[in-house]
Protein backbone atom coordinates (compact mmCIF):
# COMPACT_ATOMS: atom_id res chain seq x y z
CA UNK A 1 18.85 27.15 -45.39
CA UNK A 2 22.20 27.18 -44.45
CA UNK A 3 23.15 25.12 -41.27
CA UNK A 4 23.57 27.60 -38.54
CA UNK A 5 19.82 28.81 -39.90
CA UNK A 6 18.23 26.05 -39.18
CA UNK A 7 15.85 26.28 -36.13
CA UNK A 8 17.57 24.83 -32.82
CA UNK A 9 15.14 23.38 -30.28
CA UNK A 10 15.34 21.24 -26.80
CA UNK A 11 13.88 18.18 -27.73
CA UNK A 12 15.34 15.93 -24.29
CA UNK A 13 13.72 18.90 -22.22
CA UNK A 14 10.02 17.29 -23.28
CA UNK A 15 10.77 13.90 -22.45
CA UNK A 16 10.38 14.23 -18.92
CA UNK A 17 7.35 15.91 -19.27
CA UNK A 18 5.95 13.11 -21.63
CA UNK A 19 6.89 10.37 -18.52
CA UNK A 20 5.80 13.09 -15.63
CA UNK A 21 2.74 15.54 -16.03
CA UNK A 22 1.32 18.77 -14.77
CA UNK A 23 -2.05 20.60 -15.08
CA UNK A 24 -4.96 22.36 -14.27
CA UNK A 25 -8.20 20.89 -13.20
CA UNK A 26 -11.07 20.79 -15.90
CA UNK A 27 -14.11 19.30 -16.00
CA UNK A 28 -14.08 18.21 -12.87
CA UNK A 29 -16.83 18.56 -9.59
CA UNK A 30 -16.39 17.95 -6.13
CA UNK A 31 -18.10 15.15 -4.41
CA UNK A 32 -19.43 16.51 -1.30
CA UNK A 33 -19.26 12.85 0.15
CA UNK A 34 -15.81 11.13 -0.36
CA UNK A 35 -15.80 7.85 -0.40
CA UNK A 36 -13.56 6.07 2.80
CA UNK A 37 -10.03 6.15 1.62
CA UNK A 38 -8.87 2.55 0.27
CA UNK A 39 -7.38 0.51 3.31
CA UNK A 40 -4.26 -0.76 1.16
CA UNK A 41 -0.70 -0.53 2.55
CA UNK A 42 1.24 -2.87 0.66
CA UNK A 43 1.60 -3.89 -2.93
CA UNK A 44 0.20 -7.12 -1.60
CA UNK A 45 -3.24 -4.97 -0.81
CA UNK A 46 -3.41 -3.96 -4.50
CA UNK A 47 -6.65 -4.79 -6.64
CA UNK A 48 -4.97 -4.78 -9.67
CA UNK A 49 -1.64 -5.60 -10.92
CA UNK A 50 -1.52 -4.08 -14.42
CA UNK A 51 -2.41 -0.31 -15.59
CA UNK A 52 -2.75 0.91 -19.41
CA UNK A 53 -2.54 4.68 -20.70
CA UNK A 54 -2.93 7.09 -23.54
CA UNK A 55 -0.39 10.05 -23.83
CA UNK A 56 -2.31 12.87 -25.86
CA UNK A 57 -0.02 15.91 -26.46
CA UNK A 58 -1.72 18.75 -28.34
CA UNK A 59 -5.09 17.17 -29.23
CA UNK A 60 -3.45 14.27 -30.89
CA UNK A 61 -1.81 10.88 -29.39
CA UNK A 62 1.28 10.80 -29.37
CA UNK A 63 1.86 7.11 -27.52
CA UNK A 64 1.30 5.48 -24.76
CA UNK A 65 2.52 4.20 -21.10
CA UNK A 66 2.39 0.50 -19.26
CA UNK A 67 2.82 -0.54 -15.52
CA UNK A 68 2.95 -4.09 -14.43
CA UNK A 69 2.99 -5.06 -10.49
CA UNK A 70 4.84 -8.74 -10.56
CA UNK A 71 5.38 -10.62 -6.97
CA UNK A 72 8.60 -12.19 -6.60
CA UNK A 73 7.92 -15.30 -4.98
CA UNK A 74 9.11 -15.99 -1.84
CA UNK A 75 10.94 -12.92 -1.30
CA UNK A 76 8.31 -10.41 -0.27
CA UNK A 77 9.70 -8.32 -3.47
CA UNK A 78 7.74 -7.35 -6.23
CA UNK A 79 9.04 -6.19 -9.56
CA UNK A 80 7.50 -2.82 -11.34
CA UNK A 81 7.67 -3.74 -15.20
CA UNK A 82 7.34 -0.15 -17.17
CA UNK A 83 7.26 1.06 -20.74
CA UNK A 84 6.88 4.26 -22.70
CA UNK A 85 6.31 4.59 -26.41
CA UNK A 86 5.99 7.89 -28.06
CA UNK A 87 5.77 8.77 -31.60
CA UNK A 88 6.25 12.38 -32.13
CA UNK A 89 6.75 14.66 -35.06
CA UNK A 90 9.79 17.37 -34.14
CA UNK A 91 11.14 19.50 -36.55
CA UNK A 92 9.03 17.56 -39.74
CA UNK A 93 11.05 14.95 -38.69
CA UNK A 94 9.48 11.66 -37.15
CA UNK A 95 11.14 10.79 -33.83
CA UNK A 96 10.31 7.64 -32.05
CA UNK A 97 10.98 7.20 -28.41
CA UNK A 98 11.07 3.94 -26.52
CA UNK A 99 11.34 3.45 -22.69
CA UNK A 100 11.33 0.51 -20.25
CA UNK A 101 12.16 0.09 -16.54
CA UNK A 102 12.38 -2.58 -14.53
CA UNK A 103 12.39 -1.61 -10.40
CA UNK A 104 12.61 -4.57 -7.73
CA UNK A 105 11.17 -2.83 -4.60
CA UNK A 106 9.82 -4.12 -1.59
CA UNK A 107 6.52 -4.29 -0.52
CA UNK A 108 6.10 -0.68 0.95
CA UNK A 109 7.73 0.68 -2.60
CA UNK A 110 11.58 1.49 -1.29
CA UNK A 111 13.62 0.17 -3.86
CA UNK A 112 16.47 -2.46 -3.90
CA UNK A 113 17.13 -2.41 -7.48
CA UNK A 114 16.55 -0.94 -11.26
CA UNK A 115 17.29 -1.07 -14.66
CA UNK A 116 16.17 1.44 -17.21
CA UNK A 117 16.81 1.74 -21.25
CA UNK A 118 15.98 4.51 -23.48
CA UNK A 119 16.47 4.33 -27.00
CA UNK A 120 16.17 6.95 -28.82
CA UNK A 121 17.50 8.23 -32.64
CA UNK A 122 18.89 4.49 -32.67
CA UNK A 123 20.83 4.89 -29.36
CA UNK A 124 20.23 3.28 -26.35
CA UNK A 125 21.58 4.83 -22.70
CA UNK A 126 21.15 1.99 -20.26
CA UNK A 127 21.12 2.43 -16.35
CA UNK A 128 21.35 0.20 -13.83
CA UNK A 129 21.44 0.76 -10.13
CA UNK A 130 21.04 -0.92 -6.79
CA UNK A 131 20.09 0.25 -3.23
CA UNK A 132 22.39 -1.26 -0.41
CA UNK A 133 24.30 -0.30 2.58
CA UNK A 134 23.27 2.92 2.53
CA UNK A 135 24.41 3.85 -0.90
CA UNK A 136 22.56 4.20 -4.11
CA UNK A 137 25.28 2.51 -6.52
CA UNK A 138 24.51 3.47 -10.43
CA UNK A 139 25.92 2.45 -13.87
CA UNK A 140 25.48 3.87 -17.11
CA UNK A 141 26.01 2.53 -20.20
CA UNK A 142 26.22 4.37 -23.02
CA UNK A 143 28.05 4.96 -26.76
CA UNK A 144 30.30 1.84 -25.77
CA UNK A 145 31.35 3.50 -22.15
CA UNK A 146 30.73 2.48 -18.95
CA UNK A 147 30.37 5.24 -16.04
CA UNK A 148 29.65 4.06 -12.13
CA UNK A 149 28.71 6.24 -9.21
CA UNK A 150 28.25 5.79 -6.16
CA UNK A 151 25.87 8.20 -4.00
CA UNK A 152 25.47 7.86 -0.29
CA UNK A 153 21.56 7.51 1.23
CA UNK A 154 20.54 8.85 4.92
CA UNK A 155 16.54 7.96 3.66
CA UNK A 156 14.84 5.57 1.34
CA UNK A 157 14.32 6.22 -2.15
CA UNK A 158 11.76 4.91 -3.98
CA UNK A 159 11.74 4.45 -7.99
CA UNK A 160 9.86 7.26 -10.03
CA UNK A 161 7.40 4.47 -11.62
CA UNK A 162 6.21 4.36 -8.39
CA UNK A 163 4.80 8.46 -8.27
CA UNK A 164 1.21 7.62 -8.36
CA UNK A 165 1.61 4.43 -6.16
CA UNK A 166 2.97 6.30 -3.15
CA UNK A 167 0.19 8.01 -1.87
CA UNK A 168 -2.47 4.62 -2.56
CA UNK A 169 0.09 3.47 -0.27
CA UNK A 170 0.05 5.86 1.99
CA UNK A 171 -3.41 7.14 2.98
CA UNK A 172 -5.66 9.35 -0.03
CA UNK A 173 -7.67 11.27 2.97
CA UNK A 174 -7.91 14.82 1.33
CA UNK A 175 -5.33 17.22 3.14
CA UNK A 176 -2.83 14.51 3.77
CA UNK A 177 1.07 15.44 2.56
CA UNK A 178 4.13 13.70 1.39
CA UNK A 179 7.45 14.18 0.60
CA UNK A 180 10.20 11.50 -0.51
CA UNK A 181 12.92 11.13 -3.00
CA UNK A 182 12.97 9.04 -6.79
CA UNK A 183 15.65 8.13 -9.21
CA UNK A 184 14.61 9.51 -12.34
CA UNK A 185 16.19 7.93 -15.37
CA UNK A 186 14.90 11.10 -17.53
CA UNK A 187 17.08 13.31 -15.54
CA UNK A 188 19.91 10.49 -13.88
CA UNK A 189 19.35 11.98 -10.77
CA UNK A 190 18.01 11.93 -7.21
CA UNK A 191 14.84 14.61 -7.00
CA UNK A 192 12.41 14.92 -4.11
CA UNK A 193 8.94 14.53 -5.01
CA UNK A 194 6.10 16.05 -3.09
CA UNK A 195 2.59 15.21 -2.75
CA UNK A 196 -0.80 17.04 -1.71
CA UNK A 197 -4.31 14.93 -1.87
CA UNK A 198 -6.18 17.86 -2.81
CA UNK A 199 -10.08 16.83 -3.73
CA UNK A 200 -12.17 14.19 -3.89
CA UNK A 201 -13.96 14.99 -6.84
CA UNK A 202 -15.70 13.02 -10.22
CA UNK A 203 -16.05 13.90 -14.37
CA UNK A 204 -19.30 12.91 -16.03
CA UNK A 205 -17.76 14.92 -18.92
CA UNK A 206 -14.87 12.32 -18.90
CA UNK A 207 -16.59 8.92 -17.59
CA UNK A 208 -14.59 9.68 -14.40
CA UNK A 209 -15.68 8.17 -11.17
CA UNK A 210 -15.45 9.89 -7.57
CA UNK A 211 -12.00 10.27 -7.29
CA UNK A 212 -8.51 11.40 -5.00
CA UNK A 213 -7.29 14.44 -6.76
CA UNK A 214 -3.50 14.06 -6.09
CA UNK A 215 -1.38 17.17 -6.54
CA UNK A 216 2.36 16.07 -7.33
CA UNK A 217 5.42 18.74 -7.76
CA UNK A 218 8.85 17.08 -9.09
CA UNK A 219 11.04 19.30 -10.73
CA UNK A 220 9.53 22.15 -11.22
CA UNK A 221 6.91 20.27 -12.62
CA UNK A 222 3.30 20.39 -11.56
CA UNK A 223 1.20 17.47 -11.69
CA UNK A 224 -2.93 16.53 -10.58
CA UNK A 225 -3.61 12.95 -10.86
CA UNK A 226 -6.81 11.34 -10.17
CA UNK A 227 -7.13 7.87 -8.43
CA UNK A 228 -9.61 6.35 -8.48
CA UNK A 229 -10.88 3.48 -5.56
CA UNK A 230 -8.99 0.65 -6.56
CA UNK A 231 -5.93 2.86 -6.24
CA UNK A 232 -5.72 2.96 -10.25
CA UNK A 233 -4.19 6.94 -11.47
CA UNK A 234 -7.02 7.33 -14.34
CA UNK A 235 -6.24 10.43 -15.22
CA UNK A 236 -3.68 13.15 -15.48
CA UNK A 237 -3.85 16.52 -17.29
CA UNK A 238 -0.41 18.16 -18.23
CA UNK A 239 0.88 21.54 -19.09
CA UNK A 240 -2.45 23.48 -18.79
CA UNK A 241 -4.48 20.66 -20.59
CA UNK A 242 -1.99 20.27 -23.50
CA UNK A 243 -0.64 17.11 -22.24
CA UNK A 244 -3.39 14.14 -21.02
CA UNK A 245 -3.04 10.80 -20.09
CA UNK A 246 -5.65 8.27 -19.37
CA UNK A 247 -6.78 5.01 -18.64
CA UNK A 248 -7.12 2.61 -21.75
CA UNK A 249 -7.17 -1.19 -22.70
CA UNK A 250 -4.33 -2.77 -23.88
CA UNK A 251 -5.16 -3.62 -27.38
CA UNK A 252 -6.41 0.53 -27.69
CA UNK A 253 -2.63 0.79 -26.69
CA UNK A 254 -0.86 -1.73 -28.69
CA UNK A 255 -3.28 -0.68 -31.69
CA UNK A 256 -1.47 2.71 -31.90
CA UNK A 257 1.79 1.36 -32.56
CA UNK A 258 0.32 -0.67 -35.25
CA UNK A 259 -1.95 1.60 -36.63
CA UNK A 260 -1.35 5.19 -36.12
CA UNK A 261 0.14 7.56 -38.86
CA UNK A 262 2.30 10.03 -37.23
CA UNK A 263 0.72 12.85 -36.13
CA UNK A 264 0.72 15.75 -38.31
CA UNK A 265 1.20 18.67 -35.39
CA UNK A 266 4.85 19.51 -34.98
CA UNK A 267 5.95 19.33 -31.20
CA UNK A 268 8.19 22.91 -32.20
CA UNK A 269 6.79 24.14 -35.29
CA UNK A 270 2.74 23.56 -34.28
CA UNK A 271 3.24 24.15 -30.74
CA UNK A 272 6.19 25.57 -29.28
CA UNK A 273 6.95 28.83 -31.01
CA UNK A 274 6.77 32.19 -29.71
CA UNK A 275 5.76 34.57 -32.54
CA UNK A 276 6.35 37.73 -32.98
CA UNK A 277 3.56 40.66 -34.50
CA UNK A 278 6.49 41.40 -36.93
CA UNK A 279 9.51 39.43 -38.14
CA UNK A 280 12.87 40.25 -36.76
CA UNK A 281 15.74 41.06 -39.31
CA UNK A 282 19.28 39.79 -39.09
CA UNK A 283 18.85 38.03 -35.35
CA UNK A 284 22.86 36.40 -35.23
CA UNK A 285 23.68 40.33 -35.44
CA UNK A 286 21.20 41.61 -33.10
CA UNK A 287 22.50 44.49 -30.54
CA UNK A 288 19.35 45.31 -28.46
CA UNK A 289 15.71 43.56 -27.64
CA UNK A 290 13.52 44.90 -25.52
CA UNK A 291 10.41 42.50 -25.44
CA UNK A 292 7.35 41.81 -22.98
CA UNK A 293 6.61 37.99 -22.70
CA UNK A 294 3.32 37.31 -21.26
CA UNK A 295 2.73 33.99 -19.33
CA UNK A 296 5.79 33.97 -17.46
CA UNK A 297 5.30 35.78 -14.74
CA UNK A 298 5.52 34.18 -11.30
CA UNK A 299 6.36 30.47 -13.33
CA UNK A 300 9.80 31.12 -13.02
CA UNK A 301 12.68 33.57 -11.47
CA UNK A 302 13.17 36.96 -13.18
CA UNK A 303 17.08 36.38 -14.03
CA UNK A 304 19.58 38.93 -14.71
CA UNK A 305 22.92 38.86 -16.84
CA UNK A 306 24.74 38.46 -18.60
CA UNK A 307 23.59 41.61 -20.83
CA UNK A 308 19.96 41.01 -19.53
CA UNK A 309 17.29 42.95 -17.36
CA UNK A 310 14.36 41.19 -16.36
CA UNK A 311 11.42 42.92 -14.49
CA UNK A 312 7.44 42.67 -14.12
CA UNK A 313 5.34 45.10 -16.40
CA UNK A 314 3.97 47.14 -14.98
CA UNK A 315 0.85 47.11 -17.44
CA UNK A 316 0.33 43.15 -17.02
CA UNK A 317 1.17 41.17 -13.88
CA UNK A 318 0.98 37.89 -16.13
CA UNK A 319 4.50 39.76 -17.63
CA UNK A 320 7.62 39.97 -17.47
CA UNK A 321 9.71 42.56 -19.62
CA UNK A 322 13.04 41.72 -20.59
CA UNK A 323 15.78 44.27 -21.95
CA UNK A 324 18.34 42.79 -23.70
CA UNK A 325 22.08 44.25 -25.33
CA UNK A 326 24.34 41.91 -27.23
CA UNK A 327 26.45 41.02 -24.49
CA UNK A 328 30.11 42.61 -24.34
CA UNK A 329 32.64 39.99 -25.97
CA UNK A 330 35.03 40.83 -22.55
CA UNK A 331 32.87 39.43 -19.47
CA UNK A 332 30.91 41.59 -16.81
CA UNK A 333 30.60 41.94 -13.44
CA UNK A 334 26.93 41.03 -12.70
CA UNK A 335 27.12 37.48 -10.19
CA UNK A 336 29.45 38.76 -7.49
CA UNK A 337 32.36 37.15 -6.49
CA UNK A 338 33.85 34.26 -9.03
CA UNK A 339 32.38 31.82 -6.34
CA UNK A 340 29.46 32.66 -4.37
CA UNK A 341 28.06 30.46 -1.93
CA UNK A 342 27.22 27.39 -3.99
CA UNK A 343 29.61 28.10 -6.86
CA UNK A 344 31.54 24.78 -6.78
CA UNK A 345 28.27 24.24 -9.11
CA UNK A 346 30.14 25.58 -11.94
CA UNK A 347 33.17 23.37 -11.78
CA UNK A 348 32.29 20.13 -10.84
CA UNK A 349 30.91 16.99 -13.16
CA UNK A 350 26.77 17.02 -13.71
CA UNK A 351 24.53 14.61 -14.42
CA UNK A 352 25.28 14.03 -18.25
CA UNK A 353 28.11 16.40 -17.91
CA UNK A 354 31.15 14.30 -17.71
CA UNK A 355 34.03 16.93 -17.28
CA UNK A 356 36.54 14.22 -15.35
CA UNK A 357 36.29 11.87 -18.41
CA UNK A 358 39.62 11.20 -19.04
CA UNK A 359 38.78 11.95 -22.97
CA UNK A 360 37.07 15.05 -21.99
CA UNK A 361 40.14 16.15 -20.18
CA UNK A 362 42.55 15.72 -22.52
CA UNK A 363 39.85 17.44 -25.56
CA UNK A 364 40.13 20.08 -23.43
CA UNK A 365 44.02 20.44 -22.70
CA UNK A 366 44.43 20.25 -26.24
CA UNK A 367 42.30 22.70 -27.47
CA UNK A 368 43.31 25.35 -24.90
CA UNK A 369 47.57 24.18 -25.14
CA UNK A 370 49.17 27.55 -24.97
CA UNK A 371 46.25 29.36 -23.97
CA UNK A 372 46.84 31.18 -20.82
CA UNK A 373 43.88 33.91 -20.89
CA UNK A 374 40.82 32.60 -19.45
CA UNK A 375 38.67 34.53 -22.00
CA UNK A 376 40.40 32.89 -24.85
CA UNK A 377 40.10 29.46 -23.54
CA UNK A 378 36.48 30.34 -23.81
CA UNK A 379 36.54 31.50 -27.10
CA UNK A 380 39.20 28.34 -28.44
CA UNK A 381 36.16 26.27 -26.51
CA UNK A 382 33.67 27.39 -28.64
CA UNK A 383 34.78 27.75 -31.71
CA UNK A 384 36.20 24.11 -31.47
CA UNK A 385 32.39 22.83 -30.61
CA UNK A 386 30.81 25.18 -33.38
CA UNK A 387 33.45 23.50 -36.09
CA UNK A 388 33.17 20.02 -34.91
CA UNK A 389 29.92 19.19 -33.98
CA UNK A 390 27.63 18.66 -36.98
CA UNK A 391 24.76 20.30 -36.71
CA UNK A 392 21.98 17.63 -37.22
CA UNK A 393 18.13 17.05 -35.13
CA UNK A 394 19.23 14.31 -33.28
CA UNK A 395 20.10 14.24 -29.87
CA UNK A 396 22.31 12.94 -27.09
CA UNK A 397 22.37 11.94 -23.69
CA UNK A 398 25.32 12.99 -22.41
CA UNK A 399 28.36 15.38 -23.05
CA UNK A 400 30.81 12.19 -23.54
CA UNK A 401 28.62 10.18 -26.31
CA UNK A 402 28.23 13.94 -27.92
CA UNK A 403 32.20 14.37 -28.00
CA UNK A 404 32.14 10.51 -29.86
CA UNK A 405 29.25 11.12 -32.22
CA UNK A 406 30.01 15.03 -33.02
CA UNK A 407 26.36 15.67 -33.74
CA UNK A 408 23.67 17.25 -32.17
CA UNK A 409 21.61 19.83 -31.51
CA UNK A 410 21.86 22.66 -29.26
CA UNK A 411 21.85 20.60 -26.34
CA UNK A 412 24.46 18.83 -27.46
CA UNK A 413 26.81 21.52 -28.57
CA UNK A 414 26.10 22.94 -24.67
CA UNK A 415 26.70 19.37 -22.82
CA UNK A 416 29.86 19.40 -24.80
CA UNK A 417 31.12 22.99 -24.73
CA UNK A 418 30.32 22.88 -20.44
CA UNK A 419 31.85 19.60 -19.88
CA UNK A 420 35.18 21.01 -21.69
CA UNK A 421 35.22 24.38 -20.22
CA UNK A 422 34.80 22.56 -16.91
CA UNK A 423 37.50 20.34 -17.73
CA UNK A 424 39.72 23.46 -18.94
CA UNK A 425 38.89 24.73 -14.82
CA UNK A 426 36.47 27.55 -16.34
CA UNK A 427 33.55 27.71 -14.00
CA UNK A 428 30.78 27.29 -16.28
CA UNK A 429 26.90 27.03 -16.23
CA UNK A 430 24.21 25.81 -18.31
CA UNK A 431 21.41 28.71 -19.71
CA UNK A 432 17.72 27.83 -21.24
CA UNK A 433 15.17 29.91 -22.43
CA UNK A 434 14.45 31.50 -26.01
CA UNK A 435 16.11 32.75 -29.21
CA UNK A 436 15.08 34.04 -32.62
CA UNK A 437 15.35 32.03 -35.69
CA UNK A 438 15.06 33.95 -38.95
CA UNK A 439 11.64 33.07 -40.09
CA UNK A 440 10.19 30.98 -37.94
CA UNK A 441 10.26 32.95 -34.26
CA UNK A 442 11.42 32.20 -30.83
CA UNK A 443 12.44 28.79 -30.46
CA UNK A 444 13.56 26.93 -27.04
CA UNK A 445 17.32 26.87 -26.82
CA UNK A 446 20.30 26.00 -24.91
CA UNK A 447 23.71 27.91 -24.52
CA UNK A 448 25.93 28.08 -21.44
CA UNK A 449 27.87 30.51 -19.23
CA UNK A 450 31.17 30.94 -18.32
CA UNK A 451 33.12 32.68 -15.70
CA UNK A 452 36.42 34.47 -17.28
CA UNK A 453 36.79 37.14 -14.43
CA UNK A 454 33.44 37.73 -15.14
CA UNK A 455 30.42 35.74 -16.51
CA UNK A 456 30.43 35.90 -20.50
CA UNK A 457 27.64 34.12 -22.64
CA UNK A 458 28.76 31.45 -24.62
CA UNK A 459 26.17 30.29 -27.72
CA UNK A 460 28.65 26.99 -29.05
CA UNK A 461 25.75 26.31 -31.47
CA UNK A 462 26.29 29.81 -33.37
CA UNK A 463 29.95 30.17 -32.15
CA UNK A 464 29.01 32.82 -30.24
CA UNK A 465 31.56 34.31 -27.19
CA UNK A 466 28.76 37.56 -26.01
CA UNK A 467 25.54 35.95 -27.96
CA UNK A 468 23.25 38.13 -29.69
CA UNK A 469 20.21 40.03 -27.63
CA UNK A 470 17.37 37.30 -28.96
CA UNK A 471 18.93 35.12 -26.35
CA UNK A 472 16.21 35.60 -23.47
CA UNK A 473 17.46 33.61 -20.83
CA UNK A 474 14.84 31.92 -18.42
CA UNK A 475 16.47 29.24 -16.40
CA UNK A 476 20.01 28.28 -15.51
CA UNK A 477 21.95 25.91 -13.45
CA UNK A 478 24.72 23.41 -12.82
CA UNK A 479 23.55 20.70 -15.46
CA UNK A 480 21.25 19.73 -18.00
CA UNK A 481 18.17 19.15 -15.47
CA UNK A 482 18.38 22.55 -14.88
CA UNK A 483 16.66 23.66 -18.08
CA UNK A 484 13.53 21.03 -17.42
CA UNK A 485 11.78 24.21 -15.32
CA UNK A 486 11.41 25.21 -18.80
CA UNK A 487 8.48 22.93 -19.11
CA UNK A 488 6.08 25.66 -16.75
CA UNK A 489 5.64 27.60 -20.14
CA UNK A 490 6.32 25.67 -22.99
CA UNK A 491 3.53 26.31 -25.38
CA UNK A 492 1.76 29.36 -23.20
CA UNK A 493 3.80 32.38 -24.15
CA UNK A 494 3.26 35.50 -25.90
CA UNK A 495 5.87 37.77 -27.20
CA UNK A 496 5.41 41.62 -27.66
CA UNK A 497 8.51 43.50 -29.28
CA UNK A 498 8.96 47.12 -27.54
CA UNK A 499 11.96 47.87 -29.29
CA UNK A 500 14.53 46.02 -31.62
CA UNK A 501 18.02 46.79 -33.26
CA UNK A 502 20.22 45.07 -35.46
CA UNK A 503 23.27 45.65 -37.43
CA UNK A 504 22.47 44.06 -40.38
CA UNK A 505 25.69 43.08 -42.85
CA UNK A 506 28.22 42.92 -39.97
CA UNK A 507 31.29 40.76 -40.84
């Protein structure tokens, strides 16, 4: 299969959805009695200090997840200890995927400190950050560089380990609501989190005692947890029921590391495609798609354009029907003005989108040397990414370590290719949703989009300037979090060709 054949997927999109869950109730009754809500409101209140899970994805486990309370001693402080391990097959490749944190916080769970490390394909981002004077002050290291950043803070922020502590914290009365802000390392980013304790309710199914259903919604993501008395979360379903975790002993969770063979379903192949009734021919030269995806509607926003027209069917309000022409190679006139309201978006440095590195800069001066046309800065872009990033299933976690490694997937040829446009002063944006791959289906994808008098579609991975009409786009935005909505539908949709054209043989 040759290289640019080769199915491209998201594979950093899941991540955050392996850490942070979502789902729909099953199996579950309501107790007509709830218990009286837990009278704890400080760590110091806490029954327990140490929490195990299991991480099922797909009917088959896949890792699991550890929380540790520790008291610093005579500093009112306690230290949240937290690990991740995850053993996945992607691709028919086997990916292992470690995480630990370590927050300091104080006793009401605002945080003073944190350091978290991800290693992942053998490389390890580290972050580091600390809470004072009204500032959240990060550093990341990663690939041998060192970024810092500085954020100011007007309210507390309290470290994402601490999700399903909050609301122990703060009262598990059913109707009760919260809303605060994390760091997520997944993302490198502030998010707001809210909260809704929605039931009081038990599984005999399960071996679930009466418990606080918790309903949690943190980018785009959303998550029921139940707690249980002691203020323990011992259960969570995720993505309709696909993803589960729950409650386990320590050596059922160190046990899996030492015992499991890798699970045999494929996070893409087993899981993630969208088929189609009939295989589509020659998809890289495809010039029209019109296609009805059902399981989408009302998940996330119908968007337009570049060379797309999204719009409920009217024969299924679960729908959406999108109508699709190989976008022009010259850019059109479907955003409005250049920059709209918020469109300093498209210009400025993202979370994993370093377009002010100094190397990123001068990549991008000397690609585009001599280039005056915006347009053709966009296509010298491109073509530069498509030629020198080697197209390989492992992935990055940021635009900077892809530009040092030259490898990647489709997320990394788009990190890279928006950083530089960025850098080149090319307003640019970040696209996610679905493409065709010749003999396999719709996989998840990444491109970008890029504002040369007019927003153009840019595919870097296929060297693309106007991509082909099997891009269906589904989410967009400034930076690489912005594709993590995705998550809503991963795994739930089904694809019905209307009508389909290719030129088949073109140069």
């Amino acid at each position: 299969m040759h290289p640019r054949q080769r199915p491209q997927s998201v594979l950093l999109l899941f991540l955050s959805l392996f850490v942070f869950l979502s789902c729909a109730p099953a199996y579950f009754d309501p107790v007509k009695t709830p218990l009286e809500p837990p009278r704890i409101r400080s760590l110091d209140d806490l029954p327990w200090r140490e929490f195990w899970a299991g991480i099922v994805f797909n009917g088959e486990k896949v890792g699991f997840t550890h929380l540790k309370i520790v008291p610093v001693p005579g500093e009112g402080l306690f230290r949240l200890e937290s690990e991740a391990h995850l053993r996945i097959r992607f691709l028919g490749l086997d990916k292992r995927i470690a995480m630990k944190s370590e927050d300091l916080v104080r006793g009401d769970l605002t945080s003073r400190s944190f350091r978290h490390e991800m290693v992942m394909d053998g490389k390890v981002l580290l972050l580091e950050g600390e809470v004072r004077d009204g500032s959240l002050r990060t550093v990341r290291k990663s690939g041998g560089e060192i970024q810092r950043v500085e954020t100011r803070r007007t309210e507390p922020l309290y470290p994402a380990a601490a999700v399903n502590l909050y609301p122990v914290l703060r009262g598990l009365a059913v109707g009760l609501n919260y809303r605060y802000d994390v760091y997520d390392p997944q993302t490198q980013s502030i998010t707001a989190v809210s909260q809704t304790v929605a039931a009081f309710e038990r599984s005999r199914e399960l071996g679930i005692e009466p418990s606080w259903k918790v309903k949690t919604s943190m980018l785009g993501q959303d998550v029921e947890t139940w707690i249980n008395p002691r203020g323990e979360p011992v259960f969570e379903l995720g993505m309709k029921g696909v993803l589960i975790t729950y409650r386990e002993t320590e050596n059922e969770a160190r046990r899996y590391l030492s015992e499991a063979s890798l699970n045999k379903k494929d996070l893409i192949l087993d899981f993630s495609v969208v088929r189609t009734e009939k295989p589509l021919a020659c998809p890289r030269e495809a010039t029209l798609l019109e296609i009805s995806l059902a399981g989408l509607a009302g998940e996330l926003p119908l968007l337009q354009g570049p060379g797309q027209e999204a719009l409920p069917d009217p024969r299924d309000a679960s729908s959406v029907i999108y109508r699709i022409r190989r976008n022009p190679a010259a850019p059109a006139k479907i955003s409005g003005p250049h920059y709209d309201v918020d469109g300093y978006r498209w210009v400025l440095p993202a979370s994993q989108i370093e377009s002010d590195h100094p190397a990123i800069v001068n990549t991008a001066r000397e690609v585009t040397k001599g280039i005056p046309d915006p347009l053709a800065k966009v296509r010298a872009l491109a073509k530069w990414v498509a030629e020198n990033v080697k197209d390989e299933p492992v992935d990055s976690f940021s635009a900077l370590e892809v530009l040092q490694t030259r490898k990647g997937e489709c997320q990394a040829h788009t990190m890279l290719y928006t950083a530089l446009a960025r850098a080149a002063g090319i307003p640019t944006r970040i696209a996610g949703g679905i493409v065709y791959m010749e003999g396999v289906g719709f996989l998840y994808h990444a491109w970008a989009e890029s504002d040369a008098g007019g927003w153009v579609s840019v595919d870097p991975t296929f060297d693309q300037v106007g991509v082909d009409a099997t891009h269906v786009k589904l989410v967009e935005g400034p930076g690489w979090v912005s594709i993590v909505p995705l998550g809503r539908v991963v795994g739930r949709l089904k694809a019905t060709v209307i009508d389909y054209r290719a030129v088949c043989g073109r140069p």
